[in-house]
N, C-alpha and C. Protein backbone atom coordinates (compact mmCIF):
# COMPACT_ATOMS: atom_id res chain seq x y z
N UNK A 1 -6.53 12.75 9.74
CA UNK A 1 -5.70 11.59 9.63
C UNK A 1 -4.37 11.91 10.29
N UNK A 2 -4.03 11.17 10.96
CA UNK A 2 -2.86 10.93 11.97
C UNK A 2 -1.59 9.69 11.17
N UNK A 3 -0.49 10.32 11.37
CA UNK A 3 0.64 9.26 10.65
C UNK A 3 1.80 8.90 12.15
N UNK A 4 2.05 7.91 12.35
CA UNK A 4 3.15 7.72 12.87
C UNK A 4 4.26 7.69 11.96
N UNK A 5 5.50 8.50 12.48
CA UNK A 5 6.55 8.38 11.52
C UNK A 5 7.72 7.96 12.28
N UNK A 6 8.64 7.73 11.30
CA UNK A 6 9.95 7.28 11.61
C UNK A 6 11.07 8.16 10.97
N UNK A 7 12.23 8.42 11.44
CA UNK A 7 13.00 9.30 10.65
C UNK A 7 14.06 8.37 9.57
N UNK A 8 14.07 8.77 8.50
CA UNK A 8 14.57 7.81 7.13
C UNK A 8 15.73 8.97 6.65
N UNK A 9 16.78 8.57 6.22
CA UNK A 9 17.78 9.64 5.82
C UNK A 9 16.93 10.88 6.10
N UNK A 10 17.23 10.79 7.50
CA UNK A 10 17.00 12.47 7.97
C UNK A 10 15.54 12.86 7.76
N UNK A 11 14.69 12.04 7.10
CA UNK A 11 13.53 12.77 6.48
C UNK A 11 12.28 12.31 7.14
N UNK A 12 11.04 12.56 7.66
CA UNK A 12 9.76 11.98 8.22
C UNK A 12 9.21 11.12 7.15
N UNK A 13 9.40 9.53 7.74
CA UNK A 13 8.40 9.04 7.12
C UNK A 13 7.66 8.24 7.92
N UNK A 14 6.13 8.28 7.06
CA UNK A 14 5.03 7.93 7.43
C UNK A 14 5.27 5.70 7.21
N UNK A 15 4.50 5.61 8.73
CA UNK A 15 4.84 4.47 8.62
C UNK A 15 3.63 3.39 8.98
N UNK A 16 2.47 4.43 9.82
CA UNK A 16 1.40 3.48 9.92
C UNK A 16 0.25 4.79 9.95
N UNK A 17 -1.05 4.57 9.53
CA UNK A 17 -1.85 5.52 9.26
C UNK A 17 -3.02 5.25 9.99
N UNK A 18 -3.55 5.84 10.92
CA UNK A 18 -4.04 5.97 12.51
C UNK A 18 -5.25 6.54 11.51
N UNK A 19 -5.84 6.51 11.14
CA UNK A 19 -7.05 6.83 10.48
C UNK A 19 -7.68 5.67 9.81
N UNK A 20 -8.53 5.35 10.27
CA UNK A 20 -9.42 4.25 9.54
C UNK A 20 -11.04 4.85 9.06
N UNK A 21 -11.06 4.40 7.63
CA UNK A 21 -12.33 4.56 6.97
C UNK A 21 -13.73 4.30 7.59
N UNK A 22 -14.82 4.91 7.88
CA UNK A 22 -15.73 4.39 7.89
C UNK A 22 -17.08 3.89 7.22
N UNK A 23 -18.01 2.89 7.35
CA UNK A 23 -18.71 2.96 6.38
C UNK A 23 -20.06 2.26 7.15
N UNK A 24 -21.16 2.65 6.84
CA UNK A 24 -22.62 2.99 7.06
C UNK A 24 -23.55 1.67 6.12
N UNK A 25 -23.71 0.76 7.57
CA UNK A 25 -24.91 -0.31 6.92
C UNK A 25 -25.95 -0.41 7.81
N UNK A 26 -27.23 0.44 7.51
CA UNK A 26 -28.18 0.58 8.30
C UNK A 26 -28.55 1.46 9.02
N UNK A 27 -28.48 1.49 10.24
CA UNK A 27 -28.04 2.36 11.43
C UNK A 27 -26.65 2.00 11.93
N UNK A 28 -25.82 0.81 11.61
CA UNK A 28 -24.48 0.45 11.85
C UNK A 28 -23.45 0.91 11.39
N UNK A 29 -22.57 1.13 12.03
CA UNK A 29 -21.15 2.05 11.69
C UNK A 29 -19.78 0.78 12.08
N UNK A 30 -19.71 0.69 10.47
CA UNK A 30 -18.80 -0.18 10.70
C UNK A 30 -17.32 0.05 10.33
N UNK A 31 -16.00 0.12 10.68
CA UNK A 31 -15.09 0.48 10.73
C UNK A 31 -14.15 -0.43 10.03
N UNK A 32 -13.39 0.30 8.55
CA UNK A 32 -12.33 -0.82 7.94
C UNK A 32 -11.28 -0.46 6.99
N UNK A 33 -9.87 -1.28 7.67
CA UNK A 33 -8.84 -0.81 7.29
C UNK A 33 -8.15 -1.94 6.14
N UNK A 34 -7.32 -1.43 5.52
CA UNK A 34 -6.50 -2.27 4.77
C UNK A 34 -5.00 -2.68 5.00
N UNK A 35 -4.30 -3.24 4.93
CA UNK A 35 -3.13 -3.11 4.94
C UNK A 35 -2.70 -2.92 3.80
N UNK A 36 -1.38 -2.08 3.59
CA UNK A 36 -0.72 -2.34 2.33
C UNK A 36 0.65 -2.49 2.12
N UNK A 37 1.21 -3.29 1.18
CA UNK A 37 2.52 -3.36 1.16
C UNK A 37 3.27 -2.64 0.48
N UNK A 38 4.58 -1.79 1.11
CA UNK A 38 5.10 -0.47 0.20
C UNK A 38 6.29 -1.13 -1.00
N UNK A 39 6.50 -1.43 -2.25
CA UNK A 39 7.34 -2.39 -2.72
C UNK A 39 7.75 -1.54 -3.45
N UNK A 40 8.97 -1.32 -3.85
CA UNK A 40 10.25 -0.79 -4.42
C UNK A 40 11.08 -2.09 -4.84
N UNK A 41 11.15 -1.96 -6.25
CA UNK A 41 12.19 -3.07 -6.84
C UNK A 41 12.15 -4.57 -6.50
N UNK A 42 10.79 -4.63 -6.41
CA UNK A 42 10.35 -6.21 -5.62
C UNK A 42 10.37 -6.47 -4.45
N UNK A 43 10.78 -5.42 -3.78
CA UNK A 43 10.94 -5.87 -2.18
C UNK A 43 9.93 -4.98 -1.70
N UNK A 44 9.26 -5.55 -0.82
CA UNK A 44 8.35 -4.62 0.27
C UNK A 44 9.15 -4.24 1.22
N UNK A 45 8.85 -3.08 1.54
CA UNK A 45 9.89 -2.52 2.11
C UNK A 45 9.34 -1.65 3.29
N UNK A 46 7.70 -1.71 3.38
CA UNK A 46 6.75 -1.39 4.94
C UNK A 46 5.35 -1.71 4.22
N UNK A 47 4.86 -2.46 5.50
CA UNK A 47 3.20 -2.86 5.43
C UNK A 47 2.96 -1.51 6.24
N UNK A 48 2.00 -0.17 5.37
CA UNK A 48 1.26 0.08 6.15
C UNK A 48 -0.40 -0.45 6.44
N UNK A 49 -1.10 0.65 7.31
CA UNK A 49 -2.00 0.34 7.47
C UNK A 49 -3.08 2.02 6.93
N UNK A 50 -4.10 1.87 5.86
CA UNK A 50 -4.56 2.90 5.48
C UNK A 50 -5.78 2.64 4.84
N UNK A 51 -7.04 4.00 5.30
CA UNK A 51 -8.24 3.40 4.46
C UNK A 51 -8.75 3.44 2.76
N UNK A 52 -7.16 3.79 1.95
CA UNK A 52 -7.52 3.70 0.40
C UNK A 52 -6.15 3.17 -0.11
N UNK A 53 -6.52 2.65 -1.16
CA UNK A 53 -5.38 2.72 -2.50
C UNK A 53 -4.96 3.59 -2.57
N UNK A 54 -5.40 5.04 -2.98
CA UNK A 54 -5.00 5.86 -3.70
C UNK A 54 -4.09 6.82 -2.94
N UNK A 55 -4.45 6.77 -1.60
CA UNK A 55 -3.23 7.18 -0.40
C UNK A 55 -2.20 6.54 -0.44
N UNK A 56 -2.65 5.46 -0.09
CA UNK A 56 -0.87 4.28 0.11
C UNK A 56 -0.17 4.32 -1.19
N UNK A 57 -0.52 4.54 -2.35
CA UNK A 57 -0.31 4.75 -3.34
C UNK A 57 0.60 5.90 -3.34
N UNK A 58 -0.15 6.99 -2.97
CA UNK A 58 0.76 8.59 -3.32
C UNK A 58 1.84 8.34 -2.14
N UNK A 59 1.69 7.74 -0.95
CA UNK A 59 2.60 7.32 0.08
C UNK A 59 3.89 7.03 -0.46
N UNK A 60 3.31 6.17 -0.87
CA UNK A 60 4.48 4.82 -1.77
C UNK A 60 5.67 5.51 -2.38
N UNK A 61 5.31 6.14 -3.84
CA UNK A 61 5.90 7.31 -4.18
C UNK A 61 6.63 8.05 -3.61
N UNK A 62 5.48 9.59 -2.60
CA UNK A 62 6.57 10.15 -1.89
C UNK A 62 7.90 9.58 -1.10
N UNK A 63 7.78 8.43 -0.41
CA UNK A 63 8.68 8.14 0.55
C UNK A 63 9.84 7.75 -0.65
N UNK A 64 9.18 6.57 -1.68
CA UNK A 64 10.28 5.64 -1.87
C UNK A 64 10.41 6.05 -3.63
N UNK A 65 10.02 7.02 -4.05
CA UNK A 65 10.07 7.49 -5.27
C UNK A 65 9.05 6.75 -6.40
N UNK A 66 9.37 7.25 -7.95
CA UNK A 66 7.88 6.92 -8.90
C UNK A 66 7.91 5.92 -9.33
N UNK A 67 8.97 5.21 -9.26
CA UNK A 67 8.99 3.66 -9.30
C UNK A 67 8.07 2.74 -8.36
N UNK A 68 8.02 3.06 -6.71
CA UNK A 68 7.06 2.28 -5.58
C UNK A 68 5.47 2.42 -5.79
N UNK A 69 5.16 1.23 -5.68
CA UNK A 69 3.71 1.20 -5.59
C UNK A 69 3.19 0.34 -4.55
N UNK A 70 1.88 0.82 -4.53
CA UNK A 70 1.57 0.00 -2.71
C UNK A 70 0.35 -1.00 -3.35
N UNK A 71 0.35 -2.11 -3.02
CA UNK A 71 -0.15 -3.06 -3.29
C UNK A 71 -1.09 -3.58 -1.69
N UNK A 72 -2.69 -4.02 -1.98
CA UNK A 72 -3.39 -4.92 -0.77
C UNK A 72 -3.00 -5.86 -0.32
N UNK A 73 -2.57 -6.06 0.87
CA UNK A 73 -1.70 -7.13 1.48
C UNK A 73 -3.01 -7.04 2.96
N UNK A 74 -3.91 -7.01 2.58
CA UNK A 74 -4.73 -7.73 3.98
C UNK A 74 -4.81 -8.80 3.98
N UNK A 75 -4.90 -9.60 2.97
CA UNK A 75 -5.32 -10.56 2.85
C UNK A 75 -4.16 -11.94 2.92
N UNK A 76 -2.73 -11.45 3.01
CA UNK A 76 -1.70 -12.32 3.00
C UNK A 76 -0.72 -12.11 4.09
N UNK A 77 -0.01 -12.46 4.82
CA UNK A 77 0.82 -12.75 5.83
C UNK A 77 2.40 -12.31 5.71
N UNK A 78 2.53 -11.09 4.67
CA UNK A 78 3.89 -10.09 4.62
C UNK A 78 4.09 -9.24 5.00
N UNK A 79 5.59 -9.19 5.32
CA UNK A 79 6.12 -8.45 5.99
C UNK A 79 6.97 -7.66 5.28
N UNK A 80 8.69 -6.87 5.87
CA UNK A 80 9.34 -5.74 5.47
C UNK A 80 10.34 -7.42 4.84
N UNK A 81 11.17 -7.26 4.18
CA UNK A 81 11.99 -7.98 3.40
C UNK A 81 11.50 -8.93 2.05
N UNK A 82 10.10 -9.46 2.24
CA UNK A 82 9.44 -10.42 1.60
C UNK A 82 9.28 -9.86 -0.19
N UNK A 83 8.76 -10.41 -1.02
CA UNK A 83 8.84 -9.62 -2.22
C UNK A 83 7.74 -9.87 -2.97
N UNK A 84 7.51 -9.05 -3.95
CA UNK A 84 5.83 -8.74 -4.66
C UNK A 84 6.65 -9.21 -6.31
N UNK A 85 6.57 -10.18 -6.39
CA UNK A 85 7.55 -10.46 -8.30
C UNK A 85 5.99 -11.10 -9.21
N UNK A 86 5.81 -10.08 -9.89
CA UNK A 86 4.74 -10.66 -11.31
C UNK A 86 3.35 -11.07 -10.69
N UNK A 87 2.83 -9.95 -9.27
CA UNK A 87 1.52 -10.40 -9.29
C UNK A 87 1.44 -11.16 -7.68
N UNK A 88 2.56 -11.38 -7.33
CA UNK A 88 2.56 -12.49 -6.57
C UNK A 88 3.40 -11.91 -4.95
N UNK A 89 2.89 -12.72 -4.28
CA UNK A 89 3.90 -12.16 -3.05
C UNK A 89 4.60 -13.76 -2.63
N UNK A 90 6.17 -13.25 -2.42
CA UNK A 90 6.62 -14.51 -1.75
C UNK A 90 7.67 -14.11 -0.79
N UNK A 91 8.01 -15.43 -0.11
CA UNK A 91 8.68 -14.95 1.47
C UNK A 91 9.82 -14.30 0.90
N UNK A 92 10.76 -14.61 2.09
CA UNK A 92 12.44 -13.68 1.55
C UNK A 92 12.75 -14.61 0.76
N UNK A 93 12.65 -16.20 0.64
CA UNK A 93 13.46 -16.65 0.25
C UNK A 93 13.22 -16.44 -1.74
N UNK A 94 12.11 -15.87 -1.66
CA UNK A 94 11.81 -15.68 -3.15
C UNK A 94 11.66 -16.97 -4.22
N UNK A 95 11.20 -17.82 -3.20
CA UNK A 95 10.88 -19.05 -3.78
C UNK A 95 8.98 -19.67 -3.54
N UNK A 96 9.27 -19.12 -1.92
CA UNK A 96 7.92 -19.36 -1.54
C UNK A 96 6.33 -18.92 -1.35
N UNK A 97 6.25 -19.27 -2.41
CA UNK A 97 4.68 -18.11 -2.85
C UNK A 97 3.91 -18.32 -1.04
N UNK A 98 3.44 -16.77 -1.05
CA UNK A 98 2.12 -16.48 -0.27
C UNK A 98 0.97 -16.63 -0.89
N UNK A 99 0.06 -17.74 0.32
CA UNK A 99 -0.95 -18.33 -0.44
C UNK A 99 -2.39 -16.86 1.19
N UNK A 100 -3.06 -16.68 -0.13
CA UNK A 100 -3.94 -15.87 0.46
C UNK A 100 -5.02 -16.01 1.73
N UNK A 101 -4.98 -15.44 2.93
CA UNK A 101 -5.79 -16.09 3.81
C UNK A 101 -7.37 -15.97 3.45
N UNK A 102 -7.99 -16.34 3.77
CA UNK A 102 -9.67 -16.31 3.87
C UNK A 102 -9.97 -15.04 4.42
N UNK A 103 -10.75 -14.25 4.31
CA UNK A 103 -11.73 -13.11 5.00
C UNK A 103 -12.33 -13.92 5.97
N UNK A 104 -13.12 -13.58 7.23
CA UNK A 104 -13.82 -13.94 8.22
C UNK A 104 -15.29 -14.37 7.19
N UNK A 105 -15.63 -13.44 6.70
CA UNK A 105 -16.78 -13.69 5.69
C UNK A 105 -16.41 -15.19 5.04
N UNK A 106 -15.62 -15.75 4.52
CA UNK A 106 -15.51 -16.65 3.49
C UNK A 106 -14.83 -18.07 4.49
N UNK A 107 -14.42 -17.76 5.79
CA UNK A 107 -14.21 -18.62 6.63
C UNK A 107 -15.56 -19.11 7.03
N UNK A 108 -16.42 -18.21 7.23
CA UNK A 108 -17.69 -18.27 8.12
C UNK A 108 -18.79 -19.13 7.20
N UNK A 109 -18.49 -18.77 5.81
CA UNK A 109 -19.18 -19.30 4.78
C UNK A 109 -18.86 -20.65 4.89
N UNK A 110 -17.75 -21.29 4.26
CA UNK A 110 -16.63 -22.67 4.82
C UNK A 110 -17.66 -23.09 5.69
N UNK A 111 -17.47 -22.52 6.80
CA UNK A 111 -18.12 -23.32 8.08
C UNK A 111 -19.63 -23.88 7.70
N UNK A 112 -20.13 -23.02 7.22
CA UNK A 112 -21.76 -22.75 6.88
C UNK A 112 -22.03 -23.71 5.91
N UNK A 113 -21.21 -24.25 4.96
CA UNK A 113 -21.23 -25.02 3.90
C UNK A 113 -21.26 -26.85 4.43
N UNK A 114 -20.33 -26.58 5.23
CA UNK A 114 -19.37 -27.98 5.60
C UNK A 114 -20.65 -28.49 6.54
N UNK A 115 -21.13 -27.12 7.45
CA UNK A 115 -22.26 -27.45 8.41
C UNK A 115 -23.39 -28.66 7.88
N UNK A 116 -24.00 -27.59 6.91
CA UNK A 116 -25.12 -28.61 5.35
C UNK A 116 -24.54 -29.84 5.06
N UNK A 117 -23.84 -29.55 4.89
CA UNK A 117 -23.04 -31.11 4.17
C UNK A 117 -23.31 -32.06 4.99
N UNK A 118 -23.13 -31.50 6.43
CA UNK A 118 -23.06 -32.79 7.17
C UNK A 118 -24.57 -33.23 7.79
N UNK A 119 -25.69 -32.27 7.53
CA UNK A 119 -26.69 -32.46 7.72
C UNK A 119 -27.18 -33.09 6.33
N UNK A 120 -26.75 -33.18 5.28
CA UNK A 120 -27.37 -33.60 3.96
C UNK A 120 -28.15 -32.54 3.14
N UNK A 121 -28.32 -31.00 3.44
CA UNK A 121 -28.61 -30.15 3.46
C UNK A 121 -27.82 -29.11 2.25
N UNK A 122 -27.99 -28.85 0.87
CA UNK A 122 -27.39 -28.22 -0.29
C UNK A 122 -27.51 -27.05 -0.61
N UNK A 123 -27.17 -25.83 -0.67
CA UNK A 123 -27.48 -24.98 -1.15
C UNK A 123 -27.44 -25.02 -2.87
């Protein structure tokens, strides 16, 4: 595993994680990463990119002390300023909840559904 870093009061930190997980369906090798958001005191404060919890996790920590925890943010549209309050992610203005995007899987499904429908066709 490979880290790009940045220098932070003087110190290396890790800022995107060049290693992605792999995982085995069939004879297929399929490749998948997460993003995560690094949050200290409600604020995210770096999306990395890494293939576990439990890394971005100990990440979290080292950089930003035992208070930070890294939370899954693949699935939502945040960035460095935005904030994680009670569960929830919202923009800077801390008013405006992030509403979760779809997976390709559950887009594709959508499609697949709406398709039937319009043939008269039910699962």
């Amino acid at each position: 595993m490979a880290f790009v870093v940045q220098l932070y009061n003087n110190k290396a930190v890790p800022v995107l994680s060049l290693y992605v997980g792999d995982i085995r369906r069939g004879n297929e090798l399929m490749y998948t990463k997460q993003t995560f958001a690094i949050i200290k005191d409600e604020i995210i404060k770096q999306d990395i990119v890494c293939d576990n919890y439990e890394l971005a996790n100990q990440l979290a920590r080292r950089v930003y002390g035992d208070d930070a925890i890294a939370v899954d943010s693949s699935q939502y549209p945040v960035g460095e300023g935005d904030y994680y309050i009670n569960g929830n992610f919202y923009f800077k203005d801390k008013k405006t909840l992030v509403t979760r995007e779809n997976t390709l899987e559950e887009q594709m499904d959508a499609i697949l559904d709406r398709k039937l429908k319009e043939r008269g066709i039910t699962q």
